[in-house]
N, C-alpha and C. Protein backbone atom coordinates (compact mmCIF):
# COMPACT_ATOMS: atom_id res chain seq x y z
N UNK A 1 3.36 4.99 17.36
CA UNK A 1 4.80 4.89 17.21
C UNK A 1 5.29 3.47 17.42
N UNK A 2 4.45 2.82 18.71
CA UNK A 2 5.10 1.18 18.50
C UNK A 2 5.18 0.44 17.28
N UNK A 3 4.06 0.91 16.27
CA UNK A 3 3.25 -0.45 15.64
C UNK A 3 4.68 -0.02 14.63
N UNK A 4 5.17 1.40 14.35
CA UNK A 4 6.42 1.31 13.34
C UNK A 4 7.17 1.10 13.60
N UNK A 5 7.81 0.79 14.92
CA UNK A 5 8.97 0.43 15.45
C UNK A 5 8.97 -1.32 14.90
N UNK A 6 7.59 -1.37 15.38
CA UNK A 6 7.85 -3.52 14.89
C UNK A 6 7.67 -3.71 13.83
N UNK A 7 6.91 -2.54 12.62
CA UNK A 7 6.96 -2.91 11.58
C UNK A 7 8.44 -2.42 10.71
N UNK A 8 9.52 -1.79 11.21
CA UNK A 8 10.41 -1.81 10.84
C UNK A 8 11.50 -2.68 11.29
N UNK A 9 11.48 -3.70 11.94
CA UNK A 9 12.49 -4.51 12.43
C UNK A 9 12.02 -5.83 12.08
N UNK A 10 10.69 -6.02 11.05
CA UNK A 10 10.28 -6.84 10.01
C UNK A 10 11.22 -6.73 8.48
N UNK A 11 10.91 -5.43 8.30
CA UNK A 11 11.90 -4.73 7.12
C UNK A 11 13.43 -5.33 7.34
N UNK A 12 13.42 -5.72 5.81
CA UNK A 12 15.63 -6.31 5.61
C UNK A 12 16.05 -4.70 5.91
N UNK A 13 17.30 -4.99 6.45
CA UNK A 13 18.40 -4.00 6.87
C UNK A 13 18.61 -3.15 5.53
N UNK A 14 19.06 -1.78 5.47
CA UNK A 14 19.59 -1.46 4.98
C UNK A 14 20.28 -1.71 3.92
N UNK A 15 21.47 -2.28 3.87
CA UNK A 15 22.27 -2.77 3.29
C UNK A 15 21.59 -3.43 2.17
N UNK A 16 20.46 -4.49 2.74
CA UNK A 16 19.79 -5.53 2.32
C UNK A 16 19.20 -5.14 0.84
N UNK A 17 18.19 -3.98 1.36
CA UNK A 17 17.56 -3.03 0.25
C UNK A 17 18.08 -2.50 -0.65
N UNK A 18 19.41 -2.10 -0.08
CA UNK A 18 20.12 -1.41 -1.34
C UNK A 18 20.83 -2.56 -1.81
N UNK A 19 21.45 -3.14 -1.68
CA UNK A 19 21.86 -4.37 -3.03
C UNK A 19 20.62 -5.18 -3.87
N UNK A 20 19.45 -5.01 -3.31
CA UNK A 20 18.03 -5.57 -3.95
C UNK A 20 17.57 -4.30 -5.09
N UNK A 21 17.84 -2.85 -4.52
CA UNK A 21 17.63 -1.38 -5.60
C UNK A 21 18.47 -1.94 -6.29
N UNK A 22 19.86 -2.38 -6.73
CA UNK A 22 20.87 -2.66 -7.35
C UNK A 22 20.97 -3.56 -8.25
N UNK A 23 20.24 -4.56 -7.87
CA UNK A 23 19.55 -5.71 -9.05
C UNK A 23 18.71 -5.03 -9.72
N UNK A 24 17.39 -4.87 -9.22
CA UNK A 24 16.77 -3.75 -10.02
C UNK A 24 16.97 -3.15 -10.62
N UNK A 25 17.49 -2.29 -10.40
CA UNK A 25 18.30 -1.23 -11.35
C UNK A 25 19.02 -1.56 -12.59
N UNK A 26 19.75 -2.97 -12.11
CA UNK A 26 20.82 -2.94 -13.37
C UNK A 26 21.72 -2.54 -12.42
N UNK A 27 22.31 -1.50 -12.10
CA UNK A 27 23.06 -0.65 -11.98
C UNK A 27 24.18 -0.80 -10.90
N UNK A 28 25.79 -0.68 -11.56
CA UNK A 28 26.36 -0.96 -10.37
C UNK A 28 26.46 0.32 -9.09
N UNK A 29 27.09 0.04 -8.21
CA UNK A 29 27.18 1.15 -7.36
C UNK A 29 27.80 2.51 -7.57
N UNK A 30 29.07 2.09 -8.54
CA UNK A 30 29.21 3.02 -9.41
C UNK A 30 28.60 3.75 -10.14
N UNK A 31 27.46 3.35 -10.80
CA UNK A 31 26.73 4.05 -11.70
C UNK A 31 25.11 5.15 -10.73
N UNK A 32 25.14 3.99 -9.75
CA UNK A 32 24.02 5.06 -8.76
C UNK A 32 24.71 6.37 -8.35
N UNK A 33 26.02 6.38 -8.00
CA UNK A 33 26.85 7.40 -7.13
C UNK A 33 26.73 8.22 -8.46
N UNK A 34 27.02 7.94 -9.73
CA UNK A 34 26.93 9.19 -10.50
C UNK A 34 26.07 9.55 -10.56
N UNK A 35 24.69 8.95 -10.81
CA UNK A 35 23.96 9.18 -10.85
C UNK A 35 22.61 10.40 -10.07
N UNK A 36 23.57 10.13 -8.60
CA UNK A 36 22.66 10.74 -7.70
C UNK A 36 24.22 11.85 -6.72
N UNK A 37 25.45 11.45 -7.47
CA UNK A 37 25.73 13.07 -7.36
C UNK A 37 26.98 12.67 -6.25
N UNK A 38 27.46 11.68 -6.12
CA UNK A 38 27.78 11.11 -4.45
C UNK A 38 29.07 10.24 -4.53
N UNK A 39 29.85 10.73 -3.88
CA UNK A 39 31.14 9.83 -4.05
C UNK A 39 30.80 8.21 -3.72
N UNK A 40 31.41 7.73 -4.42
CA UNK A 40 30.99 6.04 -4.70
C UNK A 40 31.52 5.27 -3.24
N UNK A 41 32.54 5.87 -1.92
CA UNK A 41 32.86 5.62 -0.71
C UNK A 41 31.62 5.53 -0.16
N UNK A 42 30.51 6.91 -0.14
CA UNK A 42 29.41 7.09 0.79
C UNK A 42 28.61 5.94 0.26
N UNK A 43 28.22 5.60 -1.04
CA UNK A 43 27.80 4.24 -1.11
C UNK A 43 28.22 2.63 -0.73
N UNK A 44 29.40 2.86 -0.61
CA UNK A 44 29.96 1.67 -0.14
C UNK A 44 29.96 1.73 1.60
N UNK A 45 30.00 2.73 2.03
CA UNK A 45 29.49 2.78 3.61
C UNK A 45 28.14 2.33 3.80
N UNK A 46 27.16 2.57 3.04
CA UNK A 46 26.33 2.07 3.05
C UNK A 46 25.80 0.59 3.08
N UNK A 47 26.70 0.39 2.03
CA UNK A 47 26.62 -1.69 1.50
C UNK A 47 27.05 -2.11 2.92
N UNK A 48 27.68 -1.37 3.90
CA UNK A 48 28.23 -2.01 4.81
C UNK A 48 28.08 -1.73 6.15
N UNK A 49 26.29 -0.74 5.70
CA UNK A 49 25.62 -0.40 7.31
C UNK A 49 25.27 0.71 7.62
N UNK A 50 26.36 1.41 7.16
CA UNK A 50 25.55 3.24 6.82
C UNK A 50 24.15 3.49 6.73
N UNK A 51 23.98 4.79 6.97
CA UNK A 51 22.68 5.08 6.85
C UNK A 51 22.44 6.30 6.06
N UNK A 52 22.14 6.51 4.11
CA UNK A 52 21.81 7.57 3.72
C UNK A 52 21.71 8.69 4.52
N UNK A 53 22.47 10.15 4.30
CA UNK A 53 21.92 11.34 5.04
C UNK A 53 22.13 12.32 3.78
N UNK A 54 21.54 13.20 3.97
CA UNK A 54 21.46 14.77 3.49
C UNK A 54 20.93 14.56 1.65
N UNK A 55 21.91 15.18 1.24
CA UNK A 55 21.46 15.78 -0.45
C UNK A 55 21.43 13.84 -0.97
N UNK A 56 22.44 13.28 -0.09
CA UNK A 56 23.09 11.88 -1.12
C UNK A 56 21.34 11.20 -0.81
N UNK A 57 21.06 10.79 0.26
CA UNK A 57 19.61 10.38 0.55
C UNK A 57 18.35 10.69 -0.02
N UNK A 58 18.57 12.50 -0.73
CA UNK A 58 17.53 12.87 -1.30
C UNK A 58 17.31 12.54 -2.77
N UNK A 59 18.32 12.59 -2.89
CA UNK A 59 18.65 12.47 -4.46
C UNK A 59 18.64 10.78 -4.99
N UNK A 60 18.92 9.88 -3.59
CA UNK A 60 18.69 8.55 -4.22
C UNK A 60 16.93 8.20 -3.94
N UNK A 61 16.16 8.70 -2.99
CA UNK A 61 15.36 9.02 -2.89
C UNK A 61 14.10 9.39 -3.97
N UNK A 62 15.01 10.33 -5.00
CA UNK A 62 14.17 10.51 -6.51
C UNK A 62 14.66 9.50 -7.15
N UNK A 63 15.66 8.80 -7.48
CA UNK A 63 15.91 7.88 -8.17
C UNK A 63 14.88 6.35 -7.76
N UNK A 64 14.83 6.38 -6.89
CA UNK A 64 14.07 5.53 -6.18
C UNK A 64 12.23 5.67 -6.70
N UNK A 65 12.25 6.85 -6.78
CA UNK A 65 10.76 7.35 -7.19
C UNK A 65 10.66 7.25 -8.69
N UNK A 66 11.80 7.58 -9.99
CA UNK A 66 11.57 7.13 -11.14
C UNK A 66 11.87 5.66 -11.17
N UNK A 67 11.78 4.84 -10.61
CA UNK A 67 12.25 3.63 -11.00
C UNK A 67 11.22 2.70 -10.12
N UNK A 68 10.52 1.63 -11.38
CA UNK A 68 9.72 1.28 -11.15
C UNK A 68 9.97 0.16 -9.86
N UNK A 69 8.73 0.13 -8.92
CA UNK A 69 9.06 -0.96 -7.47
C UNK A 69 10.73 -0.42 -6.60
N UNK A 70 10.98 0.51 -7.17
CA UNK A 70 12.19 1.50 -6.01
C UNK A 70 12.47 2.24 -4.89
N UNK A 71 11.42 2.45 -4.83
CA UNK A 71 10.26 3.08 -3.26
C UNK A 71 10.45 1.97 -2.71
N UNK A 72 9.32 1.17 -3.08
CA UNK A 72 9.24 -0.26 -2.31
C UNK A 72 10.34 -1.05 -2.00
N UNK A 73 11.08 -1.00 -2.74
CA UNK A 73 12.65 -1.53 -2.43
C UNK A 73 13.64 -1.14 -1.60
N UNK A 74 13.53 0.05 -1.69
CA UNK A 74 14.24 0.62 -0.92
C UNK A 74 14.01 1.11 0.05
N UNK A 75 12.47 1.70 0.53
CA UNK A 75 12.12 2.72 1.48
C UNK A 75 10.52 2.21 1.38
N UNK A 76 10.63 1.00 2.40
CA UNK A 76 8.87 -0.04 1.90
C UNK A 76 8.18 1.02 3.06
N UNK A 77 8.47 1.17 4.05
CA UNK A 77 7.38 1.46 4.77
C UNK A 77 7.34 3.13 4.51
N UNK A 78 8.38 4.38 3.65
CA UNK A 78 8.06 5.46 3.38
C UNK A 78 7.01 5.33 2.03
N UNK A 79 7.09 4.29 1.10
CA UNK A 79 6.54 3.67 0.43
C UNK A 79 5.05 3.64 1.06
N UNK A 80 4.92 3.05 1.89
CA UNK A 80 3.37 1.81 2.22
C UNK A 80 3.01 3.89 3.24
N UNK A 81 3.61 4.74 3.69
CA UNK A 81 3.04 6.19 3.67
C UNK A 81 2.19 7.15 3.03
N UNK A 82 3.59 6.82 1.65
CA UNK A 82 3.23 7.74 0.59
C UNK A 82 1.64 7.32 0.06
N UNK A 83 1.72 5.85 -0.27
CA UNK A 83 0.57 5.56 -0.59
C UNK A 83 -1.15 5.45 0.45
N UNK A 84 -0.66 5.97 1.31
CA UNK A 84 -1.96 5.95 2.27
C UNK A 84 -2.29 7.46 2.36
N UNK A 85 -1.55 8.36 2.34
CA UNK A 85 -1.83 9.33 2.11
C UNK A 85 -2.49 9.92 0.96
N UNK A 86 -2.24 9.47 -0.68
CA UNK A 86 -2.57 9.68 -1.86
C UNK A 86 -3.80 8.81 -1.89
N UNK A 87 -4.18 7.57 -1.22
CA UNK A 87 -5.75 7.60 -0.93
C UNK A 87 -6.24 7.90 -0.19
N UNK A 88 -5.91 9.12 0.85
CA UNK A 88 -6.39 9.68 1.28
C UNK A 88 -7.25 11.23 0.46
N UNK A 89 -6.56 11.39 -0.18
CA UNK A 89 -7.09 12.57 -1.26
C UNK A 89 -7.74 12.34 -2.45
C-alpha cells in the first residue's frame, strides 16, 4: 500500500489529466459531458479539483478505454494495473 501511495503523489493531479484527456481527444468539455452522459457543471468541478464518482466516472472510464493512450492519461497507475494483470494471463 505505501509503494501506491508514493507512486501516486508522482502522478499530475487530477485536473492535470483531464485537460491532457482533452487535448487528446480533440474534445471540448462539452463534448465529453455528452458524450459520457453528464451535466457539463460535474465536469467543470472537476477542471477545478473534483474527483469523478459513480455512473459519470464509469462511463468516462470507457471513453478513456476506446481512446487511444486514455487510460494512460487519465488513470496511469489503473492503467500500469490493468496491464500487469493481462500479463499475468
Amino acid at each position: 500500500m505505501k509503494s501506491n501511495h508514493q507512486q501516486t503523489e508522482s502522478q499530475p493531479d487530477f485536473p492535470t489529466r483531464f485537460r491532457s484527456f482533452k487535448k487528446l481527444t480533440g474534445l471540448s468539455t462539452r463534448q465529453i459531458a455528452e458524450r459520457i452522459d453528464a451535466p457539463v457543471d460535474v465536469l467543470k468541478h472537476w477542471e477545478r479539483g473534483g474527483l469523478p464518482r459513480g455512473m459519470a466516472l464509469l462511463r468516462l472510464m470507457v471513453l478513456a478505454n476506446r481512446t487511444q493512450d486514455g487510460m494512460d492519461t487519465l488513470f496511469p497507475l489503473l492503467a500500469a494495473d490493468i496491464r500487469k494483470l493481462d500479463a499475468r494471463r
